[in-house]
C-alpha atoms as a PDB file:
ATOM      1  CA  UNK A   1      13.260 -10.829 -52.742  1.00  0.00           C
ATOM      2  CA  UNK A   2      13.681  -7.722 -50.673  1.00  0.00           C
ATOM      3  CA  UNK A   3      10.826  -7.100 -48.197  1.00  0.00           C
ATOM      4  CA  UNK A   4      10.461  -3.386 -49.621  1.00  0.00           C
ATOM      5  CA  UNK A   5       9.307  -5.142 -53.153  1.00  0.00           C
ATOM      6  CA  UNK A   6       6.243  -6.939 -51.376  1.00  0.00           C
ATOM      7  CA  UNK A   7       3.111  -4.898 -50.722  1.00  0.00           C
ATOM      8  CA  UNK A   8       1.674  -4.242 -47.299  1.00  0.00           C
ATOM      9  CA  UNK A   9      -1.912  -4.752 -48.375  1.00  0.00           C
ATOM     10  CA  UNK A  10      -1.136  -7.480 -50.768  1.00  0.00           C
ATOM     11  CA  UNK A  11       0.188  -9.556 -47.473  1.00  0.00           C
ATOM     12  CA  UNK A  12      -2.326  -8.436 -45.641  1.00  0.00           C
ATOM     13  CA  UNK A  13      -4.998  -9.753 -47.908  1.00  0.00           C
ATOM     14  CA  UNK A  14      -3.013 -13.016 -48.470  1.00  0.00           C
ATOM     15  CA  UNK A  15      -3.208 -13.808 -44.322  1.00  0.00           C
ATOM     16  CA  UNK A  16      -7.042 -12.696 -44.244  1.00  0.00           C
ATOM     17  CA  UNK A  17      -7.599 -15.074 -46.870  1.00  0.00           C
ATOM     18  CA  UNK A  18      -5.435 -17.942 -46.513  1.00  0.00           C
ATOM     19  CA  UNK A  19      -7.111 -17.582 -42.757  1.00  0.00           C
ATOM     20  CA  UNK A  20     -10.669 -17.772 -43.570  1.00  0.00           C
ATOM     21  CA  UNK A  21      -9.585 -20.081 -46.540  1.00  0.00           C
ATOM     22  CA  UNK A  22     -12.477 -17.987 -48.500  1.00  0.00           C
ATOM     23  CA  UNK A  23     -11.936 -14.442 -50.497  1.00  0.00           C
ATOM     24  CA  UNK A  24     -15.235 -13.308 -49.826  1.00  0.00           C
ATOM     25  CA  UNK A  25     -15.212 -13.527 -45.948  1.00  0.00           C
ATOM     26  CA  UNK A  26     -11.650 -12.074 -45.992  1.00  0.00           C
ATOM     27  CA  UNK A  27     -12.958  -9.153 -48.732  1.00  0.00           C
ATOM     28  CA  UNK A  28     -15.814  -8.846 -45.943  1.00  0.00           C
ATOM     29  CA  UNK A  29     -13.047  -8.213 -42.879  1.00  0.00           C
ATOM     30  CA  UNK A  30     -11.387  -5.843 -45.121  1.00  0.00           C
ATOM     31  CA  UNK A  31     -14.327  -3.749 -46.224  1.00  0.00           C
ATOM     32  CA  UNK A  32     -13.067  -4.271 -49.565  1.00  0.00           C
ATOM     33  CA  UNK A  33     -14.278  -6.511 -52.750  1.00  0.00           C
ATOM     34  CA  UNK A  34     -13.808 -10.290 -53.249  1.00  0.00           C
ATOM     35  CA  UNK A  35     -11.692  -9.105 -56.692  1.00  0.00           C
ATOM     36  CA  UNK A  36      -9.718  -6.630 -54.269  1.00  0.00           C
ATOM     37  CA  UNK A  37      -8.795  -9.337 -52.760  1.00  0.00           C
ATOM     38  CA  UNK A  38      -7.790 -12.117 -55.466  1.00  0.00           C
ATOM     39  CA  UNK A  39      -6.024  -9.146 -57.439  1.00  0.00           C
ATOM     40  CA  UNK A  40      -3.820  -8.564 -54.056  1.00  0.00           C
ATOM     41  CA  UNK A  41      -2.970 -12.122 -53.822  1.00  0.00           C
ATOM     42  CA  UNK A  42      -2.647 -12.651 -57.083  1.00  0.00           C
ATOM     43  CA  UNK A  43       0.236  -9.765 -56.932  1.00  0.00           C
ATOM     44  CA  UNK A  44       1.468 -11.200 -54.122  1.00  0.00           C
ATOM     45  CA  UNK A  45       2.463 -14.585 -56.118  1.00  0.00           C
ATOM     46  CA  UNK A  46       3.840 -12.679 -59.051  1.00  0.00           C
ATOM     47  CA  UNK A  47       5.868 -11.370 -56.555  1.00  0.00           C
ATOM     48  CA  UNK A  48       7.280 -13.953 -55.308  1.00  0.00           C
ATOM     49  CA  UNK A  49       6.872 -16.364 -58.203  1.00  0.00           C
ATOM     50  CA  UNK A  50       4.458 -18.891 -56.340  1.00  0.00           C
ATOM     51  CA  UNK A  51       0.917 -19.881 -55.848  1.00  0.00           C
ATOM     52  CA  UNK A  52       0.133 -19.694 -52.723  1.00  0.00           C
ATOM     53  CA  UNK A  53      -3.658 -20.866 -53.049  1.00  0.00           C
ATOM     54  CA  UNK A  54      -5.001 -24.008 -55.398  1.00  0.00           C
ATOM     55  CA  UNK A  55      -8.681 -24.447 -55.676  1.00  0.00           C
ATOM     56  CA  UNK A  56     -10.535 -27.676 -54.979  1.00  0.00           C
ATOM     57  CA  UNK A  57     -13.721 -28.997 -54.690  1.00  0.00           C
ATOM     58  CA  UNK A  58     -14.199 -28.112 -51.077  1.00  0.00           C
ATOM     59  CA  UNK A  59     -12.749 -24.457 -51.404  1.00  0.00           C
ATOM     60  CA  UNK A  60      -9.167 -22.754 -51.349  1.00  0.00           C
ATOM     61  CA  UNK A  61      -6.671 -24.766 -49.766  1.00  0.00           C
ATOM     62  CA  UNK A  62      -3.182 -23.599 -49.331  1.00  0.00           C
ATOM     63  CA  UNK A  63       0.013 -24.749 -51.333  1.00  0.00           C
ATOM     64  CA  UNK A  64       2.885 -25.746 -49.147  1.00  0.00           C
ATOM     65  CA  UNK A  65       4.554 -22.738 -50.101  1.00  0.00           C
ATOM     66  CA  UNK A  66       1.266 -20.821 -48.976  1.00  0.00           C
ATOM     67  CA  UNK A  67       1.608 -22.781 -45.747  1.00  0.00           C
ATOM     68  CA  UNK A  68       5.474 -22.024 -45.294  1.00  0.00           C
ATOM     69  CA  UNK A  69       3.919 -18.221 -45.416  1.00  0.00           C
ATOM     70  CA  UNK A  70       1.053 -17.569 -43.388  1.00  0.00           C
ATOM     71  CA  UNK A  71       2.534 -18.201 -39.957  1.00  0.00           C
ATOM     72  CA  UNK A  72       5.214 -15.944 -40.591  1.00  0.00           C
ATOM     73  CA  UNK A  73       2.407 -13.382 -41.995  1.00  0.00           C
ATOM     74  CA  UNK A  74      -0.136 -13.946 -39.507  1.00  0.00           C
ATOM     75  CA  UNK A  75       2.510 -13.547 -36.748  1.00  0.00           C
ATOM     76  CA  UNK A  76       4.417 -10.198 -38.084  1.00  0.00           C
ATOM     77  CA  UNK A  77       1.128  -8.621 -37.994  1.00  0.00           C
ATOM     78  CA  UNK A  78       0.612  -9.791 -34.733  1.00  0.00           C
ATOM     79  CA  UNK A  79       3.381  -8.537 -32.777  1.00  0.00           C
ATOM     80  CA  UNK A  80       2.952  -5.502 -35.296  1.00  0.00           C
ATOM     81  CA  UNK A  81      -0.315  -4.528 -33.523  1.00  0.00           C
ATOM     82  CA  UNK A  82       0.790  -4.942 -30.172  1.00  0.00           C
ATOM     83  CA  UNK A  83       4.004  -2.562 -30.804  1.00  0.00           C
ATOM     84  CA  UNK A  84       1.202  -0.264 -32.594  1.00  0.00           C
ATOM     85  CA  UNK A  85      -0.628  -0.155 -29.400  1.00  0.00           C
ATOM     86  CA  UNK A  86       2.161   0.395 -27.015  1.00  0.00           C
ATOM     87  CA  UNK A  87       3.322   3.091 -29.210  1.00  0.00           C
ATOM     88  CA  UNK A  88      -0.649   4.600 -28.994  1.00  0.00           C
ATOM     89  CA  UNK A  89      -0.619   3.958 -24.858  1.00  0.00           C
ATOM     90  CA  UNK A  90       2.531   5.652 -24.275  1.00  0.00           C
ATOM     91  CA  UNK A  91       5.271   2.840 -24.695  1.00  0.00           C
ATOM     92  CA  UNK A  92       6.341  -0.588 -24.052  1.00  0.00           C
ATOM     93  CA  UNK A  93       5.254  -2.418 -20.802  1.00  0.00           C
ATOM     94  CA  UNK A  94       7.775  -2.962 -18.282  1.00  0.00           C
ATOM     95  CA  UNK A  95       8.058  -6.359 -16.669  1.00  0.00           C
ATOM     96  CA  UNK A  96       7.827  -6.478 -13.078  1.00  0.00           C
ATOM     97  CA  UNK A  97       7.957 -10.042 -11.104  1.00  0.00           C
ATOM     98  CA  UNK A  98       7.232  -9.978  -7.304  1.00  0.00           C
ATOM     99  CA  UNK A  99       7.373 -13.323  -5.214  1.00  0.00           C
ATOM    100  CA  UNK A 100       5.084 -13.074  -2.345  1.00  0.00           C
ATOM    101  CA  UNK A 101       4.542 -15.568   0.958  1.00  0.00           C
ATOM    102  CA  UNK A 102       1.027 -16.916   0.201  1.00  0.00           C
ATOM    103  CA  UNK A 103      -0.518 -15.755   3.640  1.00  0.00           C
ATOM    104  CA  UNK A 104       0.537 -12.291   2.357  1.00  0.00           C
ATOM    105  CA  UNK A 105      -0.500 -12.104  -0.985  1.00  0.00           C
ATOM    106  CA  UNK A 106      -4.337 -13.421   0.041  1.00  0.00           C
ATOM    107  CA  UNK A 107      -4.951 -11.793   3.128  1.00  0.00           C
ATOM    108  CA  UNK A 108      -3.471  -8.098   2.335  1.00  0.00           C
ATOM    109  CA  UNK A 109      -2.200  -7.514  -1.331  1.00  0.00           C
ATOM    110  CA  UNK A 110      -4.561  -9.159  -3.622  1.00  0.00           C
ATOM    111  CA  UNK A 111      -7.789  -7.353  -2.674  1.00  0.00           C
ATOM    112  CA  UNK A 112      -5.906  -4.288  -3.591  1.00  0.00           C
ATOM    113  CA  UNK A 113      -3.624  -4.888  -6.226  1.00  0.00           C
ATOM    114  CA  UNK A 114      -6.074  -3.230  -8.708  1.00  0.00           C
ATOM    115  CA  UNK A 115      -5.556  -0.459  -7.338  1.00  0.00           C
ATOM    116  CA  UNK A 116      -2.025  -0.799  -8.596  1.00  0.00           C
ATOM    117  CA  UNK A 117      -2.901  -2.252 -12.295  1.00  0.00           C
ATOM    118  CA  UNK A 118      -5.172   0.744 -11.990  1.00  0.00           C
ATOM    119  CA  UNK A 119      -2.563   3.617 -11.764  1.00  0.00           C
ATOM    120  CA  UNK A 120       0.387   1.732 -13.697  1.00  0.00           C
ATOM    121  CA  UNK A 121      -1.452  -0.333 -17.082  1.00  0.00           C
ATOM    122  CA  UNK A 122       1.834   0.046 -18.582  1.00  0.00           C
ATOM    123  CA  UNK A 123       3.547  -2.497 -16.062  1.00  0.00           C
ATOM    124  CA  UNK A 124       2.887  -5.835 -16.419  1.00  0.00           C
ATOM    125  CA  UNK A 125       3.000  -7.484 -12.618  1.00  0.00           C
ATOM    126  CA  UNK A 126       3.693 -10.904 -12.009  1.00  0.00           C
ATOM    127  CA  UNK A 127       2.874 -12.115  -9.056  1.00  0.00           C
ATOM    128  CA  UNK A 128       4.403 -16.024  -7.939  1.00  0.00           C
ATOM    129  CA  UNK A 129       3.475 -17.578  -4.540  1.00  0.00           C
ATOM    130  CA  UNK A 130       6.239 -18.915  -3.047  1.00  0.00           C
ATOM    131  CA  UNK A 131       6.169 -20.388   1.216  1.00  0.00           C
ATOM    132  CA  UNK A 132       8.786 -18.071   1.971  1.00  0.00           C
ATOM    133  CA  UNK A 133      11.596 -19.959   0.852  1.00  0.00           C
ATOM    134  CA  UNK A 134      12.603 -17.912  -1.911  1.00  0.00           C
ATOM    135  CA  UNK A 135      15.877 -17.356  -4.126  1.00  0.00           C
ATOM    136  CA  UNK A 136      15.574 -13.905  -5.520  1.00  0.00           C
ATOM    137  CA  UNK A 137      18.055 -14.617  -7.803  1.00  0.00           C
ATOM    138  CA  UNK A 138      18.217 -17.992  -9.367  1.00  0.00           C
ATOM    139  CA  UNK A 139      14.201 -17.152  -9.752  1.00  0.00           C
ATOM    140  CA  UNK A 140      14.968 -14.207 -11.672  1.00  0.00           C
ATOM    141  CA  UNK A 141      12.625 -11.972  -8.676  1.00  0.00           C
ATOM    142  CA  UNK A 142      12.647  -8.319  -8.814  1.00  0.00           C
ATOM    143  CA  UNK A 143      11.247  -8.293  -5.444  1.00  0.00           C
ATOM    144  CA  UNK A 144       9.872 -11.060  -2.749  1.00  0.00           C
ATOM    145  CA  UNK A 145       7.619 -10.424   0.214  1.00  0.00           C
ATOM    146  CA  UNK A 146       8.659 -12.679   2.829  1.00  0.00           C
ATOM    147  CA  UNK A 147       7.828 -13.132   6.608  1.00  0.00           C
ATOM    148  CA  UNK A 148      10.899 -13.231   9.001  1.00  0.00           C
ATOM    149  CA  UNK A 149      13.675 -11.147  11.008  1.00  0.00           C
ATOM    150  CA  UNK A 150      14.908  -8.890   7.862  1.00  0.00           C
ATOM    151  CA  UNK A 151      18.361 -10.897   7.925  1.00  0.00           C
ATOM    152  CA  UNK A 152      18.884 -12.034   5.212  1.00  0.00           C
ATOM    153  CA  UNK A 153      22.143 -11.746   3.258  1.00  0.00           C
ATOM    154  CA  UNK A 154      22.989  -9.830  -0.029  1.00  0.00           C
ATOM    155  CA  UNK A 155      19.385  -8.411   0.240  1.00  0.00           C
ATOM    156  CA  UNK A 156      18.117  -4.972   1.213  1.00  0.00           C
ATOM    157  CA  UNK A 157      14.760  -5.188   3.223  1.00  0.00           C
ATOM    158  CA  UNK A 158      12.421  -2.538   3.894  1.00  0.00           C
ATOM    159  CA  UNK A 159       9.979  -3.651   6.457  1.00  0.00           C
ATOM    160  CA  UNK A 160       6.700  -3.497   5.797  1.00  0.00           C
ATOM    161  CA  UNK A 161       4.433  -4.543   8.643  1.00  0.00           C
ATOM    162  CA  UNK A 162       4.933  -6.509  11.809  1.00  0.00           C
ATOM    163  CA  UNK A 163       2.126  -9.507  12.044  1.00  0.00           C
ATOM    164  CA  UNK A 164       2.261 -10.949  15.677  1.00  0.00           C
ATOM    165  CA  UNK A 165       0.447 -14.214  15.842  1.00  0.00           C
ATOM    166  CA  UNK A 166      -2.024 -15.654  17.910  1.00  0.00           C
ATOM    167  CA  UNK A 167      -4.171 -18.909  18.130  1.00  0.00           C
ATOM    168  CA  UNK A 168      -6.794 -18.662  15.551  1.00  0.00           C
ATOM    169  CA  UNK A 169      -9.881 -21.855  15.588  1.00  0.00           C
ATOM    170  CA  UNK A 170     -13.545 -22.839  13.780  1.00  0.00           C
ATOM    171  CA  UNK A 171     -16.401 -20.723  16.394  1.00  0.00           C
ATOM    172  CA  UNK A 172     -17.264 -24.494  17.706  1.00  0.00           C
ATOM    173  CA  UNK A 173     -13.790 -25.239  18.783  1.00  0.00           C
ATOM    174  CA  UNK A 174     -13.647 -21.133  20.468  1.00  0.00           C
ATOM    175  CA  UNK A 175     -16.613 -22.378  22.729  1.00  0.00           C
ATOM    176  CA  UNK A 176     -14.909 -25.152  24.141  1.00  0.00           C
ATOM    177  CA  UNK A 177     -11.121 -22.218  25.308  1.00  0.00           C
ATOM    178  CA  UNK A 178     -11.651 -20.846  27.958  1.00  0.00           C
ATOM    179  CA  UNK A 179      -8.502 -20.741  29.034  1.00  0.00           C
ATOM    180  CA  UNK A 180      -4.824 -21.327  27.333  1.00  0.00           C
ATOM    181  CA  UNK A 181      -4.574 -24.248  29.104  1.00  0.00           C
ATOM    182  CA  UNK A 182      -7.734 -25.766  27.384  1.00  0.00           C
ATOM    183  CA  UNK A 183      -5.620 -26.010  23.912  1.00  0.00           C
ATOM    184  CA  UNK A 184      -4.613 -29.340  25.177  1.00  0.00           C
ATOM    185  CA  UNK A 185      -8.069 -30.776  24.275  1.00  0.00           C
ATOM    186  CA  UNK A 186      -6.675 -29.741  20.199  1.00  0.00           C
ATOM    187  CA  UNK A 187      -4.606 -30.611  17.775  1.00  0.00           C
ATOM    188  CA  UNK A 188      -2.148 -27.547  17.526  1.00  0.00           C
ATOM    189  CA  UNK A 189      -1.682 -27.260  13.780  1.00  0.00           C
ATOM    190  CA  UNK A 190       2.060 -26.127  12.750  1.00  0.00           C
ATOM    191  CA  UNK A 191       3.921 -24.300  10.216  1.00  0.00           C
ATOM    192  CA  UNK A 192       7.324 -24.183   8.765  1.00  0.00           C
ATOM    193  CA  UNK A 193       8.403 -22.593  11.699  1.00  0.00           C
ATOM    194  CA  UNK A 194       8.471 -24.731  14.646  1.00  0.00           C
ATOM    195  CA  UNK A 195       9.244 -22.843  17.612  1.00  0.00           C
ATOM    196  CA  UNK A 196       6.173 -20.634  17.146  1.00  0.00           C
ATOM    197  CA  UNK A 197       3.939 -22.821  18.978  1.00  0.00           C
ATOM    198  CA  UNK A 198       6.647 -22.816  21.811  1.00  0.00           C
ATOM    199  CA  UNK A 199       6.798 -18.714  22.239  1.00  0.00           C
ATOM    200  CA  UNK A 200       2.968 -18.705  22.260  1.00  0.00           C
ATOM    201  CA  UNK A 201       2.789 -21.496  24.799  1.00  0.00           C
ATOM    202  CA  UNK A 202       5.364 -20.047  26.876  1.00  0.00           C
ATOM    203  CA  UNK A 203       4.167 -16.314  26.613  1.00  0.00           C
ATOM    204  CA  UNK A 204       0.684 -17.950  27.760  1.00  0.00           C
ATOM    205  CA  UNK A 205       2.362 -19.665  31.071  1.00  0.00           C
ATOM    206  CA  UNK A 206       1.038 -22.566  29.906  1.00  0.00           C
ATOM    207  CA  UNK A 207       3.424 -26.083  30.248  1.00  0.00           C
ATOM    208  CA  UNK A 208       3.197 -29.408  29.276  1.00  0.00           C
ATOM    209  CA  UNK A 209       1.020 -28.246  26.042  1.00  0.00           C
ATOM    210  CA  UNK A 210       3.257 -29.373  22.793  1.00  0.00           C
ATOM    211  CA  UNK A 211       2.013 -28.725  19.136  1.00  0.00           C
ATOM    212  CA  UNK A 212       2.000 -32.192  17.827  1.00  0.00           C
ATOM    213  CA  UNK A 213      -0.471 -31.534  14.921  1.00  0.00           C
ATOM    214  CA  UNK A 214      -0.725 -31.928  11.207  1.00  0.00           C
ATOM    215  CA  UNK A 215       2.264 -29.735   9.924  1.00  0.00           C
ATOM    216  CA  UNK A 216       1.673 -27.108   6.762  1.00  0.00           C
ATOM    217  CA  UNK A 217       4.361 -24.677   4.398  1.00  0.00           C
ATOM    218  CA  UNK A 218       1.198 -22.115   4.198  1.00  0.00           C
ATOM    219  CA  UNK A 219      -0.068 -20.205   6.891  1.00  0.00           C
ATOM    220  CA  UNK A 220      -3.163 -19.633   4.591  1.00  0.00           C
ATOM    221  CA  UNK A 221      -3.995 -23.264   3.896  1.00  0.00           C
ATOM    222  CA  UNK A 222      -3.331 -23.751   8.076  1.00  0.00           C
ATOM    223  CA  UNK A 223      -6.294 -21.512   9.090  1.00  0.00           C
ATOM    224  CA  UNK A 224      -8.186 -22.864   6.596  1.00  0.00           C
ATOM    225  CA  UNK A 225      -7.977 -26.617   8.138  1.00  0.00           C
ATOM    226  CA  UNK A 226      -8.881 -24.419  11.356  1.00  0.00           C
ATOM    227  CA  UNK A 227     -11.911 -23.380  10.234  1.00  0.00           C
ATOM    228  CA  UNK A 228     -12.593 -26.866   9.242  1.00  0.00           C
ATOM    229  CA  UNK A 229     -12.023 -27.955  12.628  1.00  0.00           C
ATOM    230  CA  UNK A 230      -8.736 -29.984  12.099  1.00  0.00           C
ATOM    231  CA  UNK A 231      -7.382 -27.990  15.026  1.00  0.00           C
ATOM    232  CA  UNK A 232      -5.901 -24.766  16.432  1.00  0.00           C
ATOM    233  CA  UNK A 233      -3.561 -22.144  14.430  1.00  0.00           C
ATOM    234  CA  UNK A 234      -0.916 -19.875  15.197  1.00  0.00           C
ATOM    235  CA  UNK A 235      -1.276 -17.484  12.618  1.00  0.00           C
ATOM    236  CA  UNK A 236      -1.647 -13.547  12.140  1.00  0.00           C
ATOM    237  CA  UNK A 237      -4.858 -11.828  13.070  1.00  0.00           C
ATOM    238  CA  UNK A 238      -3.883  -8.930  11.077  1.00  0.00           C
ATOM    239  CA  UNK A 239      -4.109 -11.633   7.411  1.00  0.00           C
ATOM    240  CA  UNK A 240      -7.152 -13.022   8.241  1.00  0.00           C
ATOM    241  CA  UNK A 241      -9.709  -9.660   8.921  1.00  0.00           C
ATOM    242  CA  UNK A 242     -11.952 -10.924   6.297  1.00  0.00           C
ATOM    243  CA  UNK A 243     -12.778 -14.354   8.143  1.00  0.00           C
ATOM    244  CA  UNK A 244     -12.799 -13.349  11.403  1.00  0.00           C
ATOM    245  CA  UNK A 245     -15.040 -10.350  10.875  1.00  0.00           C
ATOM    246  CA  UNK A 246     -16.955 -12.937   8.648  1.00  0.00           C
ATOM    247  CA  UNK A 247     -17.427 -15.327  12.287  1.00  0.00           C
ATOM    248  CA  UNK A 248     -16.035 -17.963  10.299  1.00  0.00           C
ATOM    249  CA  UNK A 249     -12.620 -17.951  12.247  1.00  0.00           C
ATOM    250  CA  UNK A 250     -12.023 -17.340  16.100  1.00  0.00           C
ATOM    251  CA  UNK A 251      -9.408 -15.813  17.880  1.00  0.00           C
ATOM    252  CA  UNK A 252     -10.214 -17.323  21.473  1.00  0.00           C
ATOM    253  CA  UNK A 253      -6.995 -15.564  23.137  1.00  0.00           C
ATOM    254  CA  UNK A 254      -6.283 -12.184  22.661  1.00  0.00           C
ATOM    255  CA  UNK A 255      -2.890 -12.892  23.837  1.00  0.00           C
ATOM    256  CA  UNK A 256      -0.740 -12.205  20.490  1.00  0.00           C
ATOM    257  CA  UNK A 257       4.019 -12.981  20.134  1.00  0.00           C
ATOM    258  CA  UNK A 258       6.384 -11.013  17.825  1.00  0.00           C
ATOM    259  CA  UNK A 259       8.179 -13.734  15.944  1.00  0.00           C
ATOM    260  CA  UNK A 260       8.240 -12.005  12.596  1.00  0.00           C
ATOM    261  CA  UNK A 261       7.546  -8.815   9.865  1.00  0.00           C
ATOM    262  CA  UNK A 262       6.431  -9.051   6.546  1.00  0.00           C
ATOM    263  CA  UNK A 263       9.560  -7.308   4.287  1.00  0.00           C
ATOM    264  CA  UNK A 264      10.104  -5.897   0.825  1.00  0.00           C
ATOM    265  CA  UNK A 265      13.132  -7.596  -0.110  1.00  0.00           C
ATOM    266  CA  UNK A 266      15.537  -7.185  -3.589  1.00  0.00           C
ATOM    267  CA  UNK A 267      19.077  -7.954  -4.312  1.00  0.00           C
ATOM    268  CA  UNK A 268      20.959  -5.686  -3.242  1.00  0.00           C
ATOM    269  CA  UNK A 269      23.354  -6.122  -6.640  1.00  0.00           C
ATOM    270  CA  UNK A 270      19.825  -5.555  -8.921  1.00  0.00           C
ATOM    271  CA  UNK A 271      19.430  -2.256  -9.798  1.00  0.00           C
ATOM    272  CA  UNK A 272      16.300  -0.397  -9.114  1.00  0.00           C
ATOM    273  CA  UNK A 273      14.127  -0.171 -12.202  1.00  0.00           C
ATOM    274  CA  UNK A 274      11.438   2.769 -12.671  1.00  0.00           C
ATOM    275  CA  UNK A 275       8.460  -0.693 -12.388  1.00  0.00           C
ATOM    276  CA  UNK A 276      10.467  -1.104  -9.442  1.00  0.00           C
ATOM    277  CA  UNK A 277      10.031   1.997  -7.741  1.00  0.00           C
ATOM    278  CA  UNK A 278       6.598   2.585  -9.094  1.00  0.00           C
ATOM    279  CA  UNK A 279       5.618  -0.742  -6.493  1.00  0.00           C
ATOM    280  CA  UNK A 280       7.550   0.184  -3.708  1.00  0.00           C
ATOM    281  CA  UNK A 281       5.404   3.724  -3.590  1.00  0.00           C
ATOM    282  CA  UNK A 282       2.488   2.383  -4.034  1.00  0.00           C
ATOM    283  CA  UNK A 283       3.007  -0.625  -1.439  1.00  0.00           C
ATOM    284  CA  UNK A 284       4.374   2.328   1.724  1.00  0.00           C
ATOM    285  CA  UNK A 285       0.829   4.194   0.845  1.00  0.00           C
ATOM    286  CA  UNK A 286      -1.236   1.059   0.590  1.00  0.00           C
ATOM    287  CA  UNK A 287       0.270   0.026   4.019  1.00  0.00           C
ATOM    288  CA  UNK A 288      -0.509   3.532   5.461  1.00  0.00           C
ATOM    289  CA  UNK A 289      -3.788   3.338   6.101  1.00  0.00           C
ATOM    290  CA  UNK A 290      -2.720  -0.518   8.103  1.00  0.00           C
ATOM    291  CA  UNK A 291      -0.161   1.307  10.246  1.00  0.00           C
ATOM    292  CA  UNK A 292      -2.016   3.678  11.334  1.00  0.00           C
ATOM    293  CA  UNK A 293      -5.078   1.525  12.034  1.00  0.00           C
END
């Protein structure tokens, strides 16, 4: 049967009712009469030449025909609503996915990223941690926020903010530095970068020091085993304001080594999409006020 010979209302009084299983609660949703709504379903299987409810003991219970049918139904008006709603909020949402480096997306974008949501509610962000190896293609990225040099073929980075590291420790472990060379009482806890430690060291004048300690793939969960007093991390300052001005993380040295920027990185083959744009703004003014600090 054609889908112009079935009623609107008749449906939707069939998918009220076959989901409470009861006419009255469903006449009740509709702010219309129990008999409202048998006489819709009731049309409804003239219609299409089935019953669609059978009456028991216990109540309605749907036929299996009524069964094949209120999925369909219930979904239809589903997605129906949500396309009404778009239409009322000023279109559909646009998908944007972002892959950020965990140490980035904790210590700087999260706490503001409402402030995003806030001025775009038509784009849908998706935000996926990733330990900065990332394939912007094979996972399907529109952008990733990485930590490195900005070299990084068939991509176009836009640098965002440089994050020189320094040793970063629990306040007990900060009484006990006085001076670089005093890191050789510690455990120097490592990341997926293994020369760090090295430039630090080196920078410092201090020899015969070597970073032998537990290694991690997330700066973030690092500085946390510092604060636990597992050791010493080389980490950014500028990613972990919060603890530090908190007193629950120490940065003994103020000595701090350029090894890295955080970057804004796409495809360079993926073409820019308004969503696109739209986060790039938003992340140069967010930034602003961190540059010029």
């Amino acid at each position: 049967m054609p889908l112009s010979g079935i009623s609107l209302n008749a449906l939707r009084a069939f998918e009220a009712a076959a989901r409470h299983l009861n006419f009255t609660r469903a006449a009740d949703e509709l702010c219309v009469t129990q008999a409202a709504v048998s006489h819709q379903v009731k049309t409804l299987e003239d219609q299409l030449g089935n019953v669609l409810f059978r009456r028991t003991a216990r109540g309605l219970v749907l036929t299996d025909e009524g069964a094949v049918l209120m999925p369909a139904v219930a979904d239809s008006f589903l997605r129906l609503e949500r396309a009404l709603d778009a239409v009322r909020q000023g279109g559909p949402q646009e998908v944007l996915t972002v892959g950020v480096v965990g140490t980035f997306a904790t210590g700087f974008l999260l706490p503001r990223v409402g402030g995003f949501r806030a001025q775009h509610p038509r784009i849908d962000l998706r935000l996926l941690g990733n330990n900065n190896k990332v394939d912007l293609a094979s996972d399907n990225l529109d952008y990733a926020i990485r930590f490195g040099d900005g070299a990084w073929r068939s991509v176009e980075a836009q640098h965002l903010m440089n994050a020189p590291l320094a040793p970063l420790c629990s306040p007990a472990a900060a009484k006990l530095l006085r001076h670089p060379d005093d890191l050789s009482r510690f455990a120097l806890l490592r990341s997926y970068r293994p020369d760090d430690w090295a430039t630090w060291l080196a920078a410092a004048g201090v020899k015969q020091v070597f970073a032998r300690g537990a290694m991690f793939d997330s700066s973030s969960t690092m500085v946390q085993a510092a604060m636990a007093g597992l050791g010493i991390a080389l980490a950014p300052p500028c990613m972990f304001t919060r603890e530090l001005d908190q007193g629950r993380l120490v940065q003994p040295f103020p000595l701090m080594v350029d090894v890295g920027s955080y970057w804004l990185t796409r495809l360079t083959s993926r073409q820019q999409t308004p969503a696109m744009t739209a986060f790039r703004t938003w992340l140069a003014e967010a930034l602003r006020p961190d540059q010029a600090g």
